[in-house]
Protein backbone atom coordinates (compact mmCIF):
# COMPACT_ATOMS: atom_id res chain seq x y z
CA UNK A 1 87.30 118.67 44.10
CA UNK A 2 87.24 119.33 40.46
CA UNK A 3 88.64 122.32 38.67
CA UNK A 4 85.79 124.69 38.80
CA UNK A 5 85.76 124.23 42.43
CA UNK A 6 82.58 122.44 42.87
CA UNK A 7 81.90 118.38 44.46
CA UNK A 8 79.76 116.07 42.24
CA UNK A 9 77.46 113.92 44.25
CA UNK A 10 75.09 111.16 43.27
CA UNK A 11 72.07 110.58 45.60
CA UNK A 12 70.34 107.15 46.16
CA UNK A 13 67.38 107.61 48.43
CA UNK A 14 65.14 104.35 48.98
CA UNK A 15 62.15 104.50 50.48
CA UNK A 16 60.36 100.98 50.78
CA UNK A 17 56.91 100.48 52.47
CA UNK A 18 55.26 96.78 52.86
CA UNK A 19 51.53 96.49 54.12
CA UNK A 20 50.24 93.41 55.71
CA UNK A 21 46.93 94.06 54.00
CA UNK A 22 46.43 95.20 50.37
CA UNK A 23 45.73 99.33 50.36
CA UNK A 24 43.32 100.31 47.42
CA UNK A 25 44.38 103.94 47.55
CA UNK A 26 47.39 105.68 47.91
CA UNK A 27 48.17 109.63 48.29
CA UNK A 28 51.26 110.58 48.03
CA UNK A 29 53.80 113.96 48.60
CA UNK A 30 56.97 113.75 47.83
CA UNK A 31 60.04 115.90 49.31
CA UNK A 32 62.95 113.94 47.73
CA UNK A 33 64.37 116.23 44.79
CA UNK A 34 66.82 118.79 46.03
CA UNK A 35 66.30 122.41 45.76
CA UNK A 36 68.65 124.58 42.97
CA UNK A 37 70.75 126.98 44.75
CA UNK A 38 72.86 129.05 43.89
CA UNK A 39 75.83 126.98 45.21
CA UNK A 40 73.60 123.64 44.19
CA UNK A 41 73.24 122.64 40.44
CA UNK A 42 70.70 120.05 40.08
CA UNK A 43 72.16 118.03 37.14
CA UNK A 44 70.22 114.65 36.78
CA UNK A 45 67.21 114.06 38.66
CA UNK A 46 64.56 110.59 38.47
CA UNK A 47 62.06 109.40 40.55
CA UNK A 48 61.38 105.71 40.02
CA UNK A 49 58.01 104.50 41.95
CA UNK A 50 56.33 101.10 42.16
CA UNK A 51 53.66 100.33 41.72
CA UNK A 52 53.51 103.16 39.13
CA UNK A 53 50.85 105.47 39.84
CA UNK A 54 48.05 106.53 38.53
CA UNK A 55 48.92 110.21 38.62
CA UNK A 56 51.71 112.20 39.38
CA UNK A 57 52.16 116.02 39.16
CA UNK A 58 55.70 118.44 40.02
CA UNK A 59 54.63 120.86 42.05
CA UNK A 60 56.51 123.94 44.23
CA UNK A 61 55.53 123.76 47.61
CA UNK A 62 54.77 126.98 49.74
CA UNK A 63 58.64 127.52 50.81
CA UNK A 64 59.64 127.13 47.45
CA UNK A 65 60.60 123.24 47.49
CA UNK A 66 60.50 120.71 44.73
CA UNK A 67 57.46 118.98 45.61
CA UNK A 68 55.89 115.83 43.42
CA UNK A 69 52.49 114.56 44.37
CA UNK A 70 51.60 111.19 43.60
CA UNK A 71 47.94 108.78 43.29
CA UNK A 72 47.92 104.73 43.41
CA UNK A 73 44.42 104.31 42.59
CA UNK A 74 44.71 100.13 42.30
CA UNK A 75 45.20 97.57 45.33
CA UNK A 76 48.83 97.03 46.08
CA UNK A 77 50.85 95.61 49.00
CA UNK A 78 53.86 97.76 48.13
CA UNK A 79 55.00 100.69 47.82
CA UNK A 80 59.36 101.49 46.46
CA UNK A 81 60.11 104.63 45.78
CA UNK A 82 63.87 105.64 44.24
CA UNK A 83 64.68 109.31 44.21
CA UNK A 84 68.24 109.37 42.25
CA UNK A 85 70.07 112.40 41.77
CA UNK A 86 73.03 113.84 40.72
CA UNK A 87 74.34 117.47 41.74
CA UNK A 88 77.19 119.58 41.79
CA UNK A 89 77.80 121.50 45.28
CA UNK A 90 80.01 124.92 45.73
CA UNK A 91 81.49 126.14 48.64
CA UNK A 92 79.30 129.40 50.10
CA UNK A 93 81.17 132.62 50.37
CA UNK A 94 83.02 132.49 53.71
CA UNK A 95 81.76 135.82 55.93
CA UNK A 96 83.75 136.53 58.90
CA UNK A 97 81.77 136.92 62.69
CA UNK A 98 82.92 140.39 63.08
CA UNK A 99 81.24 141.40 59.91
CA UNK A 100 77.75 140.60 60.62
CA UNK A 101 75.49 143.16 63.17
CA UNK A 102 74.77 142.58 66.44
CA UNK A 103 72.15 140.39 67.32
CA UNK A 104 69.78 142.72 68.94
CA UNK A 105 70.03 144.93 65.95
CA UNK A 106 68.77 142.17 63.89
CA UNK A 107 66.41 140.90 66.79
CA UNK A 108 64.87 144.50 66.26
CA UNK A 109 64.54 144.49 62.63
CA UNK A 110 62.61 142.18 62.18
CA UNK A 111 60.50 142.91 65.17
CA UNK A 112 56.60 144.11 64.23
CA UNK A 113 56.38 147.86 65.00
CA UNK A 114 53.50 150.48 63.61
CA UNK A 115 53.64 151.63 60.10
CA UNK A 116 56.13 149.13 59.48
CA UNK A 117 56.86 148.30 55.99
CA UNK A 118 59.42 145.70 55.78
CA UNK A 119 61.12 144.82 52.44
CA UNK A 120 60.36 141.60 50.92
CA UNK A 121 62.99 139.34 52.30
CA UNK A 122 62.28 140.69 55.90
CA UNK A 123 59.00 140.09 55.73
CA UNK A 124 59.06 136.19 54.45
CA UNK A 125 61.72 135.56 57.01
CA UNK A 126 59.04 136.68 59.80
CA UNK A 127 57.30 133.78 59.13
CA UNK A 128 60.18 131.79 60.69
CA UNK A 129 60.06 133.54 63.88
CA UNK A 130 56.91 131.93 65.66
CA UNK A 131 56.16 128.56 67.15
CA UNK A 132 55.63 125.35 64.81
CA UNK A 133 54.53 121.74 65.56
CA UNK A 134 58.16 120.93 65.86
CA UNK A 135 59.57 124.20 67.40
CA UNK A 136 58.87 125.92 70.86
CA UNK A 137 59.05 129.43 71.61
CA UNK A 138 59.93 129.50 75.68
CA UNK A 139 61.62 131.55 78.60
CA UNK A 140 63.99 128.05 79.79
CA UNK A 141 64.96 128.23 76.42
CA UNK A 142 65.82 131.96 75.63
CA UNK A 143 67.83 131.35 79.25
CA UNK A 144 69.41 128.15 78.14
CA UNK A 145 70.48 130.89 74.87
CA UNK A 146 71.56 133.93 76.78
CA UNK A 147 75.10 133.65 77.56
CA UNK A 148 75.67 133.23 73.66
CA UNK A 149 74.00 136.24 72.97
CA UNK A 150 76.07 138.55 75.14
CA UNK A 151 75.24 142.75 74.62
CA UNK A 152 76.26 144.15 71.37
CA UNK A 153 77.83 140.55 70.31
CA UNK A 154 77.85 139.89 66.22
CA UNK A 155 74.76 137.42 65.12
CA UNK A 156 77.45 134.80 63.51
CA UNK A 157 79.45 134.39 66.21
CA UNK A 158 76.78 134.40 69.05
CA UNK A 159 74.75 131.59 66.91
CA UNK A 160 78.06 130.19 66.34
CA UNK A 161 78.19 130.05 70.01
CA UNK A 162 74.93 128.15 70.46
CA UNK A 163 75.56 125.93 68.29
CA UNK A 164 79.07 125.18 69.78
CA UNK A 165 77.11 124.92 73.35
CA UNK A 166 74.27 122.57 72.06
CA UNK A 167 76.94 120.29 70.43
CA UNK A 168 79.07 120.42 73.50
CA UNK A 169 76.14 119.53 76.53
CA UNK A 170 73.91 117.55 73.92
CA UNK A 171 75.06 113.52 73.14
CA UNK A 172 74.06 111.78 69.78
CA UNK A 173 71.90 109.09 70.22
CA UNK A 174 69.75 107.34 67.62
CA UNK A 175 67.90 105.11 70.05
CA UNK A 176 66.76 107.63 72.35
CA UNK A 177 63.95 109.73 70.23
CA UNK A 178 61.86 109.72 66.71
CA UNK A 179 60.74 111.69 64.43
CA UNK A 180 57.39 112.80 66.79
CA UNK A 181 59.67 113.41 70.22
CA UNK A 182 59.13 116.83 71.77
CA UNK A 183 61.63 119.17 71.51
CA UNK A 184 61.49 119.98 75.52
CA UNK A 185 61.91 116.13 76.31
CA UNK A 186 65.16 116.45 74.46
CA UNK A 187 66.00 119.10 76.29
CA UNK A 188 65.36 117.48 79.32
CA UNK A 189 67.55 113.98 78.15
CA UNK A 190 70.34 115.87 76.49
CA UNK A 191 70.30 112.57 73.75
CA UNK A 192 69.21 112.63 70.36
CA UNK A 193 69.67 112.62 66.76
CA UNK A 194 70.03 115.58 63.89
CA UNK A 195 66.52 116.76 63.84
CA UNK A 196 66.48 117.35 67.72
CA UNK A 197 69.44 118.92 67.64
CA UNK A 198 68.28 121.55 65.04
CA UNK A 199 64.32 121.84 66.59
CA UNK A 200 66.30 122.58 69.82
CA UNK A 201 68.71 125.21 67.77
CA UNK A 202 65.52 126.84 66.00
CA UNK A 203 63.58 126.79 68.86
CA UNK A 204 66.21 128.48 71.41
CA UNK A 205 67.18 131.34 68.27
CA UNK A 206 63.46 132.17 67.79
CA UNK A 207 62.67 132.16 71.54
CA UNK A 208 65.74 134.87 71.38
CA UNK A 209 63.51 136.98 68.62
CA UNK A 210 65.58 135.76 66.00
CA UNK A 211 64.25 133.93 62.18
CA UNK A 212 65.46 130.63 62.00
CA UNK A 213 64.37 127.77 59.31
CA UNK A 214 64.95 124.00 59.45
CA UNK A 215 66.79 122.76 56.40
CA UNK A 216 66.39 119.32 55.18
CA UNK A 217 69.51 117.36 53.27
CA UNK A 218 72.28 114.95 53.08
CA UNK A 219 75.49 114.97 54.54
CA UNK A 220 78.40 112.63 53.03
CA UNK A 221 79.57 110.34 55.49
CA UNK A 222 83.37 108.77 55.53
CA UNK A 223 84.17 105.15 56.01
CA UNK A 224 86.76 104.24 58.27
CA UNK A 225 90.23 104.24 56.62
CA UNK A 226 90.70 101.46 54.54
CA UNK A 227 86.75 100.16 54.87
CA UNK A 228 84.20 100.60 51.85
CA UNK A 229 81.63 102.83 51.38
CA UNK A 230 78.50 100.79 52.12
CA UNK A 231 75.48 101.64 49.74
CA UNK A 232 72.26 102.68 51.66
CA UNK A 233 74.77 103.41 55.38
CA UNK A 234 73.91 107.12 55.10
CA UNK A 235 71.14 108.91 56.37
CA UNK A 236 68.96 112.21 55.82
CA UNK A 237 70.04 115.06 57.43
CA UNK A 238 69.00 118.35 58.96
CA UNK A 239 70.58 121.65 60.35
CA UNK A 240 70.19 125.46 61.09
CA UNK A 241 69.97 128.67 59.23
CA UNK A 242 69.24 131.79 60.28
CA UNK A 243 68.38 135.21 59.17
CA UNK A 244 70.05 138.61 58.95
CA UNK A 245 68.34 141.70 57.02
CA UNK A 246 70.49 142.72 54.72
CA UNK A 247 72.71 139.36 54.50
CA UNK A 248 70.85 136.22 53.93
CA UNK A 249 70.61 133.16 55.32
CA UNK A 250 73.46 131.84 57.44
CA UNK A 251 73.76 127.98 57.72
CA UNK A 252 74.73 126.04 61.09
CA UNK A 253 75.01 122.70 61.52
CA UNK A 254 74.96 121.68 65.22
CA UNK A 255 74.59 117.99 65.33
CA UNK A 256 78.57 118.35 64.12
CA UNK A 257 79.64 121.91 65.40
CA UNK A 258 80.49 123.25 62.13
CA UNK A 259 79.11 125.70 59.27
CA UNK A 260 77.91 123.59 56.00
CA UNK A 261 80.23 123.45 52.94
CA UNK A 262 80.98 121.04 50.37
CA UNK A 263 79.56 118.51 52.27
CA UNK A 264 75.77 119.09 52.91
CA UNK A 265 73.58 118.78 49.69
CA UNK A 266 70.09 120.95 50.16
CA UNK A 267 66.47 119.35 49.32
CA UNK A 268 64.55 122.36 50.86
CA UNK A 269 63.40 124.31 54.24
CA UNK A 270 60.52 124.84 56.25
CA UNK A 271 59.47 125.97 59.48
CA UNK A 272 60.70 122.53 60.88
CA UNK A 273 60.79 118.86 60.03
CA UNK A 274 56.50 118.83 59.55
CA UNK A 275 56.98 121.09 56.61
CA UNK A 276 59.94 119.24 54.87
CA UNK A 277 59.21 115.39 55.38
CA UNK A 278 60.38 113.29 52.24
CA UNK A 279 57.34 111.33 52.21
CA UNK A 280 53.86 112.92 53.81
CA UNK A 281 50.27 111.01 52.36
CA UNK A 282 47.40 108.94 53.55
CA UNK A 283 46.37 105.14 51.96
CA UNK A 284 43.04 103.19 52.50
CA UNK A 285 43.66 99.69 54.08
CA UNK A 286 47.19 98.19 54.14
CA UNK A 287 46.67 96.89 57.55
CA UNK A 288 49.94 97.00 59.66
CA UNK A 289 52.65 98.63 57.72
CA UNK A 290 56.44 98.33 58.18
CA UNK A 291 58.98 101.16 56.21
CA UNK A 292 62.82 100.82 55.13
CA UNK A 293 65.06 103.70 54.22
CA UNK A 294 68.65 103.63 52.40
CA UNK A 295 70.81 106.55 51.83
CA UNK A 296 73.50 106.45 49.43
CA UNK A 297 75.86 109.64 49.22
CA UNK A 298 78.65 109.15 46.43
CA UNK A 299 80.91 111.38 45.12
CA UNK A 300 80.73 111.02 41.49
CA UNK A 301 85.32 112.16 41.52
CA UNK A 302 86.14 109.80 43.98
């Protein structure tokens, strides 16, 4: 860590697409640049795409995320796309359980009542309450939920609790779902991989009443002892936060049990994965299509 307390990263992510067929068209969004934050400093940032296009435009996206929009308006049979970043991370102010309310006082705040004027913060995190393509709202889930959310029990420490529960009963499994698997099927199998872990989170602390958001990211991954960091081994990530009136956004990760730090670098949120996908678009022709993804995570004080 260096002496103003902060990790230096540098992000590789690849994303290669090769089409059996030449596509004439190609439209493109792009979720790949990471979001400033306050504990996230954005200090280099390049996208490198091939063919080049024909337009390209930065845009901010309706939750507030980096968003760049792409056109390939000439026939091409590939498609590489190289987001490279590099970004300093702080750790978030530590809050203790016993300092946040109880959950049923925040389940009520943000509840819709007559003549209610909620402030502004209140009233975007609403919009993270409801179902979402990726995100069910159900009794077996609120159930599955309810002896983490004893009476009168602090928010932090009964999500805390969840998350601790859905880790526990829930095995890691990257051959047993993708990206379009219900979240009730993994409920069901109990195996999965980071984004069913957090649809399952979201979708058991908004069938409570509760505002949670799916964040989208990295998360530095540690070679054995004495092996090599491999270029392109890591993966995207995803985890939890939730709301609290009055206190923010509190950030779980449940895939590993623990509360994100130095370790988890931010590219945005949405209402789940659908919103946040690093690469969303439609082409004309290409035939059958076939798509390779690297990761690299490096810390730049290593």
């Amino acid at each position: 860590m260096s002496p103003d307390g902060a990790r230096y990263y540098r992000v590789a992510h690849s994303t290669a697409y090769r089409y059996s067929e030449p596509a004439s068209l190609s439209h493109q969004q792009l979720r790949v640049t990471p979001r400033p934050l306050d504990n996230q400093t954005i200090l280099t940032h390049e996208l490198v795409i091939k063919p080049e296009p024909t337009q390209q435009r930065k845009l901010v996206d309706a939750f507030g995320n980096p968003l760049t929009e792409i056109a390939i308006e000439a026939a091409h049979s590939t498609l590489d796309i190289v987001a490279r970043t590099a970004v300093a991370v702080k750790a978030r102010p530590a809050i203790a359980p016993h300092d946040t309310p109880a959950w049923e006082a925040v389940r009520e705040a943000l509840a819709y009542r007559a003549a209610w004027h909620p402030e502004p913060a209140v009233l975007d995190a609403t919009r993270f309450l409801f179902e979402s393509p990726y995100a069910r709202v159900k009794r077996d889930l609120r159930a599955y939920a309810s002896d983490c959310f004893e009476p009168g029990r602090p928010i932090l420490a009964a999500a805390a609790a969840l998350m601790a529960k859905i880790h526990g009963e829930f095995k890691f499994d990257a051959a047993a779902t993708n990206v379009t698997t219900p979240v009730m099927k993994f409920f069901e199998q109990k195996r999965g991989v980071c984004q069913d872990f957090t649809h399952l989170m979201i979708s058991c602390l908004r069938s409570t009443g509760l505002a949670a958001r799916y964040v989208s990211g990295y998360l530095l991954t540690r070679p054995a002892p004495g092996k090599p960091r491999r270029a392109g081994a890591d993966v995207s990530h995803a985890w939890v936060s939730f709301f609290v009136p009055g206190g923010g956004w509190f950030d779980l990760d449940p895939t590993n049990n623990l509360i994100p730090s130095l370790d988890h670098i931010t590219i945005g949120w949405g209402r789940d994965f659908s919103d946040v996908t690093p690469l969303r678009g439609v082409i004309n022709g290409g035939g059958e299509q076939t798509l390779e993804v690297k990761v690299t995570v490096q810390p730049l004080k290593e």
